[in-house]
N, C-alpha and C. Protein backbone atom coordinates (compact mmCIF):
# COMPACT_ATOMS: atom_id res chain seq x y z
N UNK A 1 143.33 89.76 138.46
CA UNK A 1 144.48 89.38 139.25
C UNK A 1 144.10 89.25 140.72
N UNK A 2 143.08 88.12 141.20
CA UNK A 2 142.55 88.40 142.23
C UNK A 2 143.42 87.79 143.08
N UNK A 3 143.41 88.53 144.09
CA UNK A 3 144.61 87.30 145.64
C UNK A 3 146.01 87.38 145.50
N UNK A 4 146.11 88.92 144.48
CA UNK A 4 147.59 89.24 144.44
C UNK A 4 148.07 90.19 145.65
N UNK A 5 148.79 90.06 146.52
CA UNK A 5 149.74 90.91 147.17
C UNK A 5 150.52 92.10 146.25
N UNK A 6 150.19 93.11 146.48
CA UNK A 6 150.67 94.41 145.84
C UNK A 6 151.82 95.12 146.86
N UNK A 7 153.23 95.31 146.85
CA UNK A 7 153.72 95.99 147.81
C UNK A 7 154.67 97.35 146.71
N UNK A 8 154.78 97.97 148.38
CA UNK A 8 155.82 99.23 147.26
C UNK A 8 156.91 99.36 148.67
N UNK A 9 157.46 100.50 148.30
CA UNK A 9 158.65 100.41 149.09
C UNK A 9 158.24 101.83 149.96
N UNK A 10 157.61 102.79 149.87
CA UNK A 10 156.98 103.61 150.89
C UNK A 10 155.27 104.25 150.76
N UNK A 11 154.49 104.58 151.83
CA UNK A 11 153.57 105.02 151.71
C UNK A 11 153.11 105.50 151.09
N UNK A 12 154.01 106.73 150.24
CA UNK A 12 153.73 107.52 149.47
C UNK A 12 152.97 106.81 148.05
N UNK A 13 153.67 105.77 148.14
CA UNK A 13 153.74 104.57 146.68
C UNK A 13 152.44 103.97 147.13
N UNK A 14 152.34 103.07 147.98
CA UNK A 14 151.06 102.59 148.57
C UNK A 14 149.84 103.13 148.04
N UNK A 15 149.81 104.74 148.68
CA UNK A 15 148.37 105.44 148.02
C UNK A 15 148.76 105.41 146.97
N UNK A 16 149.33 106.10 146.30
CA UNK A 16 148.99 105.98 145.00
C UNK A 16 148.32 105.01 144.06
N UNK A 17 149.25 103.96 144.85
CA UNK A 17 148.67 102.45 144.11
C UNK A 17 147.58 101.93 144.54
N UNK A 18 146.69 101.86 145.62
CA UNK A 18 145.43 102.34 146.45
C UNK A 18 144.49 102.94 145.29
N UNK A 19 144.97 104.45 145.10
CA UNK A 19 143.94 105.24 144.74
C UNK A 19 143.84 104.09 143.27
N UNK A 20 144.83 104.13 142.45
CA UNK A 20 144.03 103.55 141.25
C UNK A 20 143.49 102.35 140.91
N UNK A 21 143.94 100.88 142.42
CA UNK A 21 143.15 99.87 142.63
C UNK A 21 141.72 100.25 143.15
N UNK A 22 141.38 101.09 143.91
CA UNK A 22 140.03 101.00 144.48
C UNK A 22 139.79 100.24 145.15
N UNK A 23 140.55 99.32 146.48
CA UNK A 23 140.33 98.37 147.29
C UNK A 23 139.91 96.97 146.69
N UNK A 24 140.76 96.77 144.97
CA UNK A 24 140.53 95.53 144.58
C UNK A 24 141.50 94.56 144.79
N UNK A 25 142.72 95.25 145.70
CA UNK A 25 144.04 94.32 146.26
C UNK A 25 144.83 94.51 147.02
N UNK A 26 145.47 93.89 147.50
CA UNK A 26 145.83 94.04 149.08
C UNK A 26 147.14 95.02 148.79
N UNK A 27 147.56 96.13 149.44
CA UNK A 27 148.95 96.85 149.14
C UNK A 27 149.37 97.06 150.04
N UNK A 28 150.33 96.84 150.48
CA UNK A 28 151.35 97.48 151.69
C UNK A 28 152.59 98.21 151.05
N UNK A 29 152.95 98.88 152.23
CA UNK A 29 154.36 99.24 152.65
C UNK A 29 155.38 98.99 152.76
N UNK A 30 156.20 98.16 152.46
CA UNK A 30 157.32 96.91 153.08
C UNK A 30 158.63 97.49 153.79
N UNK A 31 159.14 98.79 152.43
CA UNK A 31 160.82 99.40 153.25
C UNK A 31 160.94 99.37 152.19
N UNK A 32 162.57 100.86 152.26
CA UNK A 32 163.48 100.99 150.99
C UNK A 32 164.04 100.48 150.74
N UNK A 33 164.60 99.50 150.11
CA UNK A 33 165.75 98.86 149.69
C UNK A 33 165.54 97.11 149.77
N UNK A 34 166.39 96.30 149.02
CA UNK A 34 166.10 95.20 149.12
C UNK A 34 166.07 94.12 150.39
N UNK A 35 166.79 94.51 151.13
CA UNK A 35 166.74 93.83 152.35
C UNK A 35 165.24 94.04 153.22
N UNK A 36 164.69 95.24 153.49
CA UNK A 36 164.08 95.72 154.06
C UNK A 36 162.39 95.09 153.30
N UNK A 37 162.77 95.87 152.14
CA UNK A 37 161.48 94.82 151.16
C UNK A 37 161.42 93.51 151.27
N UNK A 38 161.99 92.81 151.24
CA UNK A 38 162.65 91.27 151.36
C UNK A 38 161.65 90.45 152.87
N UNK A 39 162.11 91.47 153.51
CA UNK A 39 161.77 91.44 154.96
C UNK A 39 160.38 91.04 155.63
N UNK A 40 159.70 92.54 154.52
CA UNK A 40 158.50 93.45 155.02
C UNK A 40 157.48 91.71 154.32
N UNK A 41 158.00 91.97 152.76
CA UNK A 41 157.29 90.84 151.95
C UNK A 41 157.00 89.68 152.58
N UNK A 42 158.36 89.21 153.11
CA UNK A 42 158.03 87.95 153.42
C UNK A 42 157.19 87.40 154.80
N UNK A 43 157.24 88.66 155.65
CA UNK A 43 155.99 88.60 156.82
C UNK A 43 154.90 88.45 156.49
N UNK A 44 154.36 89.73 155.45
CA UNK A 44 152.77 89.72 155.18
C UNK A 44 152.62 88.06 154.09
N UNK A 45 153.89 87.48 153.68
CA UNK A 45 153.31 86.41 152.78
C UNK A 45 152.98 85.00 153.70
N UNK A 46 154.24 85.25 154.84
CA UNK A 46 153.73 84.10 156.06
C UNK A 46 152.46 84.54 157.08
N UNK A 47 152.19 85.44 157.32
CA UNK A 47 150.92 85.89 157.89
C UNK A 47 149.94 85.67 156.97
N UNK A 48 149.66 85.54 155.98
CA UNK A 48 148.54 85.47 154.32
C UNK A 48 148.13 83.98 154.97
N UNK A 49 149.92 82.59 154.87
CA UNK A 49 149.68 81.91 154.51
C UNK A 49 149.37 80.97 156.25
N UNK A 50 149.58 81.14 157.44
CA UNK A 50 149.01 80.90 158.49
C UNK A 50 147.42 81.32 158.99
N UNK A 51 147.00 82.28 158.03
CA UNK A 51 145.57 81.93 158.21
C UNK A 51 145.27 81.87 156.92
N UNK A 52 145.39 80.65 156.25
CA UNK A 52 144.82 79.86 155.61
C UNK A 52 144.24 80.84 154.47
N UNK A 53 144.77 81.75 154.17
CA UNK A 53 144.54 83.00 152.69
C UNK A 53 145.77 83.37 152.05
N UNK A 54 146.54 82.43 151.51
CA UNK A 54 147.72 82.53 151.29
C UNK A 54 147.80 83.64 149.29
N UNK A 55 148.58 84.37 149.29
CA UNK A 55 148.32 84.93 148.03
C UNK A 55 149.15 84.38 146.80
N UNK A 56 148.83 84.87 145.79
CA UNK A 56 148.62 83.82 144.67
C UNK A 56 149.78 84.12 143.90
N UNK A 57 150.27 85.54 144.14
CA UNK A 57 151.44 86.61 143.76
C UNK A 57 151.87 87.31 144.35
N UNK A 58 152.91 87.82 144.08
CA UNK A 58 153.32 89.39 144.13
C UNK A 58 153.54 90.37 143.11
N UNK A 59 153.30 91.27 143.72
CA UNK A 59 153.96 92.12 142.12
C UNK A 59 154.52 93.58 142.66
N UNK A 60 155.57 93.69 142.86
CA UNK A 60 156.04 95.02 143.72
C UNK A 60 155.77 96.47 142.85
N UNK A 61 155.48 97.62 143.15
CA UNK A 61 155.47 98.66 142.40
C UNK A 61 156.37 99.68 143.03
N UNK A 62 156.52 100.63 142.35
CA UNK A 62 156.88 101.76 142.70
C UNK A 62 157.34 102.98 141.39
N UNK A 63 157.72 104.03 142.14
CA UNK A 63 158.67 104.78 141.21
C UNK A 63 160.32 104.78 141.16
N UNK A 64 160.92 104.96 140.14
CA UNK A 64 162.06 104.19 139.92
C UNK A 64 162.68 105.65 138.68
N UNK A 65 163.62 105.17 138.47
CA UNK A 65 164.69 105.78 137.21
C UNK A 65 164.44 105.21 136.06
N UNK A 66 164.64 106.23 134.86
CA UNK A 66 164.56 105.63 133.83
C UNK A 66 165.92 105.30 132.85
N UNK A 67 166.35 104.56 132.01
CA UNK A 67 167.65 105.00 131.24
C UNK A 67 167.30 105.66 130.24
N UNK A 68 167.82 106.51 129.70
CA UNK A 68 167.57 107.39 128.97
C UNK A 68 167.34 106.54 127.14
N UNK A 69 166.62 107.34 126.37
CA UNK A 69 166.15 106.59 125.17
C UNK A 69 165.29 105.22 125.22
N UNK A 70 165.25 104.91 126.86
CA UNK A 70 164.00 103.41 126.60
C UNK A 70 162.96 103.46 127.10
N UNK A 71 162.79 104.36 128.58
CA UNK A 71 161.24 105.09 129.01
C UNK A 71 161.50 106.51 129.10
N UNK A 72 160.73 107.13 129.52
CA UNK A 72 160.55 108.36 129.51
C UNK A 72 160.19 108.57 130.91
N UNK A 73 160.67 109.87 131.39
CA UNK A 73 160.23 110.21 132.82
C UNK A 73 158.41 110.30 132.78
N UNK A 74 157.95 109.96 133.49
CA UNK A 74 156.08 109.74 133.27
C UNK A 74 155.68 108.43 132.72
N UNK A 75 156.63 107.66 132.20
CA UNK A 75 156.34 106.47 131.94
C UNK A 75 156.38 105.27 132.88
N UNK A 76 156.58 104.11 131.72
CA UNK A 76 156.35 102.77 132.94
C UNK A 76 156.83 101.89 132.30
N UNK A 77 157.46 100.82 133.27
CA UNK A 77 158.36 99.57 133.22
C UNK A 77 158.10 98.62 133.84
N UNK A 78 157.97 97.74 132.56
CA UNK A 78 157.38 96.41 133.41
C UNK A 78 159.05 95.45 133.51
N UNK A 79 159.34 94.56 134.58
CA UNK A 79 160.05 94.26 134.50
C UNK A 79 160.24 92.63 133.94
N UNK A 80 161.03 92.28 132.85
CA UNK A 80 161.26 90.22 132.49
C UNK A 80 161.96 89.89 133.80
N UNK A 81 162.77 90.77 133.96
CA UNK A 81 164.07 90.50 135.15
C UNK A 81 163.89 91.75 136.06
N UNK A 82 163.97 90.78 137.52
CA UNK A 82 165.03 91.71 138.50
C UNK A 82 166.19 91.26 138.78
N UNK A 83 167.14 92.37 138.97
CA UNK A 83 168.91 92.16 138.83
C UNK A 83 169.59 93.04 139.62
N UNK A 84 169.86 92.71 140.76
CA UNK A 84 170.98 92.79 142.02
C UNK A 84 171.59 93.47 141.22
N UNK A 85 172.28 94.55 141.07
CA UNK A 85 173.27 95.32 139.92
C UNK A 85 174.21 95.37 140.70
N UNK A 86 174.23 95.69 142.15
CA UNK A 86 175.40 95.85 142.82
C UNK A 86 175.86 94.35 143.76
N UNK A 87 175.41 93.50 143.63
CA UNK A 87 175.37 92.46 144.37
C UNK A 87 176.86 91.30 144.06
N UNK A 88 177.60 91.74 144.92
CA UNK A 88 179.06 90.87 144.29
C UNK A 88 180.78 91.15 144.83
N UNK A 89 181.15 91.63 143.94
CA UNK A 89 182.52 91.93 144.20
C UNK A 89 183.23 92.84 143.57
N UNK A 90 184.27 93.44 144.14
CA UNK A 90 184.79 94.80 143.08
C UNK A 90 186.10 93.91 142.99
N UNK A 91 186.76 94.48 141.33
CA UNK A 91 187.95 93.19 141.19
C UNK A 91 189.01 94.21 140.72
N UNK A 92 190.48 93.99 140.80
CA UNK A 92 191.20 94.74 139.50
C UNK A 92 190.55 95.19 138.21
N UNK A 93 189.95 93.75 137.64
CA UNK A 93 189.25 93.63 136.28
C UNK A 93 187.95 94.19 136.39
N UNK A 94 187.35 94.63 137.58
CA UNK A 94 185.90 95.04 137.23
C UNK A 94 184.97 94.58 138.24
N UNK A 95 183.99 94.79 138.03
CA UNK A 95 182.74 94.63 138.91
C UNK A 95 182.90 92.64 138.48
N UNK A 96 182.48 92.02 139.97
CA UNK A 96 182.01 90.28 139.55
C UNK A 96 180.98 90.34 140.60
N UNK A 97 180.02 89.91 139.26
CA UNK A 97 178.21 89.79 139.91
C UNK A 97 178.61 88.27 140.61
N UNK A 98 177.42 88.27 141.26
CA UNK A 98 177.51 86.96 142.63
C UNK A 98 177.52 85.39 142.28
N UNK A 99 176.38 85.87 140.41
CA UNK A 99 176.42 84.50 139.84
C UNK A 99 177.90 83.98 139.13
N UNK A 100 178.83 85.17 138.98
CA UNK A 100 179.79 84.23 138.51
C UNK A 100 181.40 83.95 140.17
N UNK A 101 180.63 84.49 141.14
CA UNK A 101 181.41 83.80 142.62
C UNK A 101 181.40 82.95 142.65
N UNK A 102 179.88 81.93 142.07
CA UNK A 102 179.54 80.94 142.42
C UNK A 102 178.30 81.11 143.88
N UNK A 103 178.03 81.78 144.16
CA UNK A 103 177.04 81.82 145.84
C UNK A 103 175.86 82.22 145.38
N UNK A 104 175.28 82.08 143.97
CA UNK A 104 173.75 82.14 143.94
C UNK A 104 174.01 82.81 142.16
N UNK A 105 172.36 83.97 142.79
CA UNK A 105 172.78 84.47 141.19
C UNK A 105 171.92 85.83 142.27
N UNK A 106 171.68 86.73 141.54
CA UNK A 106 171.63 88.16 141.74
C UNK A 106 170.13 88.44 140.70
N UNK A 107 169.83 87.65 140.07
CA UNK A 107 168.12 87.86 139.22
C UNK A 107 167.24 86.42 139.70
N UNK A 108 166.02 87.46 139.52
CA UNK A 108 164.94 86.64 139.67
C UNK A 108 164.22 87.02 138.22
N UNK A 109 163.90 86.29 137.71
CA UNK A 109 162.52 86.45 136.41
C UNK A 109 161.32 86.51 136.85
N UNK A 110 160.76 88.05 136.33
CA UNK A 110 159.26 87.62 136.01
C UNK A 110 158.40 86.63 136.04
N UNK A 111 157.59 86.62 136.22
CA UNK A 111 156.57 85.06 135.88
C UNK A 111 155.93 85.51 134.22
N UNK A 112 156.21 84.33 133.96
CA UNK A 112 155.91 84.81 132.34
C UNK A 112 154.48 85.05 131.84
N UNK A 113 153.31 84.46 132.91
CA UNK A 113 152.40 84.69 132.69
C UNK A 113 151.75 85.97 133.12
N UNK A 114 152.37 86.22 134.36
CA UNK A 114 152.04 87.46 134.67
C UNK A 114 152.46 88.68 133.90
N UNK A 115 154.02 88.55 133.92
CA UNK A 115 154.75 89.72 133.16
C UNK A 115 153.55 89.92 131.55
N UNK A 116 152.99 88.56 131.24
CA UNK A 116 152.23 88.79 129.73
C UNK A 116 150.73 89.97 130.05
N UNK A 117 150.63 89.06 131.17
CA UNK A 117 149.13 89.95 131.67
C UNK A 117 149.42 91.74 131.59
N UNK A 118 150.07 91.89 132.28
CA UNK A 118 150.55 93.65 132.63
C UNK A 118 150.92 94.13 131.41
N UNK A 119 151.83 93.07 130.51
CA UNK A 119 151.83 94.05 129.08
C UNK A 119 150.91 94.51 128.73
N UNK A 120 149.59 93.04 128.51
CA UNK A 120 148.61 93.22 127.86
C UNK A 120 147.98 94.57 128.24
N UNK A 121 147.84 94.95 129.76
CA UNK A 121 147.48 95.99 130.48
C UNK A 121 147.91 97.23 130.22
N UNK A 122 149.11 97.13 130.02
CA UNK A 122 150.33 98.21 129.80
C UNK A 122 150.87 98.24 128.62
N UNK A 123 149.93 98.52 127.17
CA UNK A 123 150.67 97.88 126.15
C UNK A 123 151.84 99.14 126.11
N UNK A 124 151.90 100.46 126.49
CA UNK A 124 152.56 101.50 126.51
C UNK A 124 153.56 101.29 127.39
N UNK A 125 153.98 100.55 128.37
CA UNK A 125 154.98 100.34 128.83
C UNK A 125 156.05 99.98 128.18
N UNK A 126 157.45 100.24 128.43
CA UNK A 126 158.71 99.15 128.34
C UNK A 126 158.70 98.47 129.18
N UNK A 127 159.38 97.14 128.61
CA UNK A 127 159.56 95.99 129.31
C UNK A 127 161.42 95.42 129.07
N UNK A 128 161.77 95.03 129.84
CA UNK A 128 163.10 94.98 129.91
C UNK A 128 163.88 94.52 131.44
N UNK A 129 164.55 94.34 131.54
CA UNK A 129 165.26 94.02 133.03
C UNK A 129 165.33 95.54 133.68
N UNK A 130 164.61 95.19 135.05
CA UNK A 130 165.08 96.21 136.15
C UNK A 130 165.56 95.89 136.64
N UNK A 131 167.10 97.08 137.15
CA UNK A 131 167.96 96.64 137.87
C UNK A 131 167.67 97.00 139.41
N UNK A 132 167.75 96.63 140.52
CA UNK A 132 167.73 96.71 141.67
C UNK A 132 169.06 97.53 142.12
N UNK A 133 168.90 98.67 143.56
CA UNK A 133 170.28 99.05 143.47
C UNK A 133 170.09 99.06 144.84
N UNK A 134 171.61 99.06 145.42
CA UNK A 134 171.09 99.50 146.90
C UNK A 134 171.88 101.16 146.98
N UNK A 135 172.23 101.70 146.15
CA UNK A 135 172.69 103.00 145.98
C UNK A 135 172.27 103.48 144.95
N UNK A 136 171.82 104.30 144.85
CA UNK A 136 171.16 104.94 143.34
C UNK A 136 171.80 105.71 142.67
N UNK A 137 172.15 105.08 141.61
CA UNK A 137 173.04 106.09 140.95
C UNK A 137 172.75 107.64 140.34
N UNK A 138 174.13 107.64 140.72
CA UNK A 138 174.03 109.18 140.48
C UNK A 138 175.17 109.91 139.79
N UNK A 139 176.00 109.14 138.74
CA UNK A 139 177.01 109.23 137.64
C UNK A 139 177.07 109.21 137.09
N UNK A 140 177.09 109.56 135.77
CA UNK A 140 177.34 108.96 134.02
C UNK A 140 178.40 107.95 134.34
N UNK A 141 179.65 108.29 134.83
CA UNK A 141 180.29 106.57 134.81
C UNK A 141 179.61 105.26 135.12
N UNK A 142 179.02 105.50 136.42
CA UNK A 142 177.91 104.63 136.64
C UNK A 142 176.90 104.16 136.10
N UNK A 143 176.39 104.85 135.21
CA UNK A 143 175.31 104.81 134.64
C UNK A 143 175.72 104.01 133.24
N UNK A 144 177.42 104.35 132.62
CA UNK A 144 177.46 103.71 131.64
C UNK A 144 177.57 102.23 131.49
N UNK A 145 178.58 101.99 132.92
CA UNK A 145 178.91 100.58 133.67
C UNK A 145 177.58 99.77 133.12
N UNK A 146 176.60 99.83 133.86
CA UNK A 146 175.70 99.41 134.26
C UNK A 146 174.79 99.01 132.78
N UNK A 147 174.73 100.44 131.76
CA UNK A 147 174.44 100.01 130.47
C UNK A 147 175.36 99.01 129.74
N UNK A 148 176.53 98.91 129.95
CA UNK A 148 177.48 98.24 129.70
C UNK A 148 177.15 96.52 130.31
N UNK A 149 177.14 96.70 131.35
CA UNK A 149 176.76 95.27 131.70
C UNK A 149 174.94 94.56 131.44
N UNK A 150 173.98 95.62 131.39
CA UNK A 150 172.95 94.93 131.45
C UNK A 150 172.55 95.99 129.89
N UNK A 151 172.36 95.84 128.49
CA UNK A 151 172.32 96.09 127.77
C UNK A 151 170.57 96.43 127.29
N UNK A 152 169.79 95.45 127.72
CA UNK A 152 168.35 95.71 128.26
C UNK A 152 167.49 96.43 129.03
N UNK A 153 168.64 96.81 130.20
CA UNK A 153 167.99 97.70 131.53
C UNK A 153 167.11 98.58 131.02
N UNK A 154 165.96 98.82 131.59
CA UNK A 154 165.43 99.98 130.83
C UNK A 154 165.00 101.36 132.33
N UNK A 155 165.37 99.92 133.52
CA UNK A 155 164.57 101.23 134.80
C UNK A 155 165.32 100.66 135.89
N UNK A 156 165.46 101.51 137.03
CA UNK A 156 166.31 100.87 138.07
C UNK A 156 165.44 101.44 139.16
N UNK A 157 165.38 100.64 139.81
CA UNK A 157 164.33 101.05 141.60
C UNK A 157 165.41 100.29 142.40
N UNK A 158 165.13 100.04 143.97
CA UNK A 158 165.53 99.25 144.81
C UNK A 158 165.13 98.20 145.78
N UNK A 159 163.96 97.55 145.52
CA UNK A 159 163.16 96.49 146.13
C UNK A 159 162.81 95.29 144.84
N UNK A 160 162.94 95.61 143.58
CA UNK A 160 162.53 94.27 143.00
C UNK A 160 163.23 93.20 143.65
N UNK A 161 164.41 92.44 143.20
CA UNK A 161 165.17 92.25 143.68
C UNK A 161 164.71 91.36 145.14
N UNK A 162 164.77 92.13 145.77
CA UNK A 162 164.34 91.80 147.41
C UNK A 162 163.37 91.32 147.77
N UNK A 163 162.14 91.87 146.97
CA UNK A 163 160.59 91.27 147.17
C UNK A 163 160.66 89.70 146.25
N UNK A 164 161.05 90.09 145.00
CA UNK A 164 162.03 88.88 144.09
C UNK A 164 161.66 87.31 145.29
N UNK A 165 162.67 87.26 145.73
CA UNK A 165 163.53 86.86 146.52
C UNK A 165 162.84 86.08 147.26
N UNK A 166 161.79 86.56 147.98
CA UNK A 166 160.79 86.53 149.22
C UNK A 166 159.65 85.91 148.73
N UNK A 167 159.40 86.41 147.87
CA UNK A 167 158.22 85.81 146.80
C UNK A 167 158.78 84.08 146.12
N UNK A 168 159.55 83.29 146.15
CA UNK A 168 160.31 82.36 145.68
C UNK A 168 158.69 81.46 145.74
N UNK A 169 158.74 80.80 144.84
CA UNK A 169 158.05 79.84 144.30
C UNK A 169 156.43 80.78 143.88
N UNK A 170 156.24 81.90 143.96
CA UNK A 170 154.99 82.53 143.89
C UNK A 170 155.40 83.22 142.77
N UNK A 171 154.26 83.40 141.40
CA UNK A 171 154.50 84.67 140.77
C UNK A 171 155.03 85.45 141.08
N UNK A 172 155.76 86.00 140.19
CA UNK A 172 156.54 87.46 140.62
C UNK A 172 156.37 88.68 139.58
N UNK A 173 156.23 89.80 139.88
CA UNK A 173 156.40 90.99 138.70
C UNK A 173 156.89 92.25 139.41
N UNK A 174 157.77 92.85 138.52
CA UNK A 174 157.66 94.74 139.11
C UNK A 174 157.25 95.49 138.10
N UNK A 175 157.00 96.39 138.57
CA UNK A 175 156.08 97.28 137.69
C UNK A 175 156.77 99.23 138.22
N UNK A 176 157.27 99.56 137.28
CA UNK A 176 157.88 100.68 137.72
C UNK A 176 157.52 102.14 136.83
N UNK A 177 157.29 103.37 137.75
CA UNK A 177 156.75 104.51 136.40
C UNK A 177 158.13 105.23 137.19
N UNK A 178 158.16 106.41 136.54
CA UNK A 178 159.73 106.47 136.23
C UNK A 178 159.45 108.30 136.72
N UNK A 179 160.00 108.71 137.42
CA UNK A 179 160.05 109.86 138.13
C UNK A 179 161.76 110.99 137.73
N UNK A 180 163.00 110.04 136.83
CA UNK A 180 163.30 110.46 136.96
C UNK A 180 164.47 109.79 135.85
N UNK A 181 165.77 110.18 135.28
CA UNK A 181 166.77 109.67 134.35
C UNK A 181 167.82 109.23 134.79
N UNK A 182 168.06 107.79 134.86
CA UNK A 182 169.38 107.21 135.15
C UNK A 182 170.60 107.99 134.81
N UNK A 183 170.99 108.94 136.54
CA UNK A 183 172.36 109.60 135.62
C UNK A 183 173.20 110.59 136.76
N UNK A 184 173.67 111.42 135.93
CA UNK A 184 173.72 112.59 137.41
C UNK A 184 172.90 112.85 137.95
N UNK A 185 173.29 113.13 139.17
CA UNK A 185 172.24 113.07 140.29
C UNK A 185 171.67 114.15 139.77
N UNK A 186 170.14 114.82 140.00
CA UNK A 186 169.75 116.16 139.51
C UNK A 186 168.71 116.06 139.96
N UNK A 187 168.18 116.35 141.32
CA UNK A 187 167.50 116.13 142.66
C UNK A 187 166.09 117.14 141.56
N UNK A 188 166.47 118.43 141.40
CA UNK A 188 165.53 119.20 140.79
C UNK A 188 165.05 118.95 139.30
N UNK A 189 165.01 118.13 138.69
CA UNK A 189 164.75 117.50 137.36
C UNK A 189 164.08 116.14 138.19
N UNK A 190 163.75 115.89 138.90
CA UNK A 190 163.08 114.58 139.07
C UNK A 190 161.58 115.26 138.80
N UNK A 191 161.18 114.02 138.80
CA UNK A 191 158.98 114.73 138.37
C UNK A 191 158.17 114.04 139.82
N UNK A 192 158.40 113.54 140.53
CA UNK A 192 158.11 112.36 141.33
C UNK A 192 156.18 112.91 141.39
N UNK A 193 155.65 114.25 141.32
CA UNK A 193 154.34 113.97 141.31
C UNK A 193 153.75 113.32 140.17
N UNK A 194 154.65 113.41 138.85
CA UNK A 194 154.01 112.90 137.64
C UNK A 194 154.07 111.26 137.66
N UNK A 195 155.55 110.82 138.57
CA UNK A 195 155.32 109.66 138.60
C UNK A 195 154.61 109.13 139.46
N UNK A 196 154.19 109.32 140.17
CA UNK A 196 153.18 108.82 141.50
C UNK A 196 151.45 108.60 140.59
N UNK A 197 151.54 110.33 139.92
CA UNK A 197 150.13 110.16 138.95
C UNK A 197 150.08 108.47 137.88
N UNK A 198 151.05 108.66 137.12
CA UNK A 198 151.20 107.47 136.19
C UNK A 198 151.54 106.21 137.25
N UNK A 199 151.73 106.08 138.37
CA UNK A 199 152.10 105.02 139.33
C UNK A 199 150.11 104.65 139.57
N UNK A 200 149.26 105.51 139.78
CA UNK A 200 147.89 105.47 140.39
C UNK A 200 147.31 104.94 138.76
N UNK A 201 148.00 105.73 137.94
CA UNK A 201 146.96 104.79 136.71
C UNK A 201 147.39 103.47 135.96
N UNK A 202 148.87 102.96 136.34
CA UNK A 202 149.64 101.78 136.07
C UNK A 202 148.59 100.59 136.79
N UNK A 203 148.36 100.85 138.38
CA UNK A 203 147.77 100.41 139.29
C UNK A 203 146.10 100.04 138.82
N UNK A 204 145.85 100.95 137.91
CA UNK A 204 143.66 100.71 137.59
C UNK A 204 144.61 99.76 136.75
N UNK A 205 145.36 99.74 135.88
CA UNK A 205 145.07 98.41 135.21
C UNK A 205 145.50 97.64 135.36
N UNK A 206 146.70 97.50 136.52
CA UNK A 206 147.00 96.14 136.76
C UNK A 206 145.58 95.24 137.71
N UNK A 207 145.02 96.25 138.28
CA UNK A 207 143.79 96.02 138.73
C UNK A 207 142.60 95.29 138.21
N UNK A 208 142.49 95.52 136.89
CA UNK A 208 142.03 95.27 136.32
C UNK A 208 142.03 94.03 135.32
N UNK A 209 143.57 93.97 134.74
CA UNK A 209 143.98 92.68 134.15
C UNK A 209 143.50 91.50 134.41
């Protein structure tokens, strides 16, 4: 995967993803959340492409939530879809995502060639739509909503989405290990060193692919 842009959404993510590339791809920092990722991405992709080293992809990483019964906390998620989950309108009738306002749509897809590569890499991963949030849930109501509307979800972070976005006409992928269970909030049940570990060895093989 040579001349891929690797970003995450904080430092912490960076090394990790560092340690298990071995300086075989470029990784930054970008920001939490989709705007901020969005942001960070799309500088380092116009700076790539003004000196004439423009990159070939993206593929955002990080650690993320899992839904319960499709990864496991220590695991990993590759994403088909990123999906704006909150991106829209609140109605009498319910949540209305942005694609049915009419003012865009709220997912970006995978690149299908890539998303194939990282399986191949990751045959132990789930693969499924990650949802993007700009609030992280922290409800079983919430949490059911959300299973309710995206029936696939298998992991939720907050930069696919955003890097998504920024990345437009370039490969795209996210790649997520899972620190923790889509649900009540439960600050002390998160694993975040186990996911950072499985984040550094997600990273040797996307490295590698």
């Amino acid at each position: 995967m040579t001349d891929l842009l690797v970003v995450t959404a904080v430092e912490a993510e960076a090394e990790a993803v560092r340690a298990g590339l071995d300086g075989r791809l470029t990784v930054a920092a970008v920001g939490v959340g989709p705007a901020a990722a969005a942001a960070g991405t799309a500088r380092l992709l116009a700076r790539a492409e003004a000196g004439d080293r423009p990159y070939a992809g993206v593929v955002v990483m990080g650690i993320g939530g899992g839904f319960a019964g499709r990864v496991e906390v220590g695991g990993t998620a590759i994403a088909t879809r990123s999906i704006a989950a909150d991106l829209g309108a609140e109605s009498p009738d319910g949540f209305l995502p942005i694609d049915d306002l009419g003012f865009g749509t709220a997912r970006v897809d995978g690149d299908a060639g890539l998303v194939a590569r990282l399986r191949a890499a990751l045959p132990d991963a789930a693969a499924g739509t990650v949802l993007s949030v700009s609030t992280v849930t922290g409800t079983a109501a919430t949490t059911a909503a959300l299973i309710a509307r995206f029936p696939d979800a298998v992991a939720e972070g907050m930069e696919g989405y955003g890097v998504g976005c920024a990345a437009a006409g370039l490969p795209f992928a996210e790649v997520r290990t899972i620190s923790n269970v889509v649900g009540p909030r439960d600050r002390a049940a998160w694993r975040i060193p186990a996911a950072l570990a499985a984040l550094t060895e997600a990273a040797g093989a996307v490295g590698l692919a």
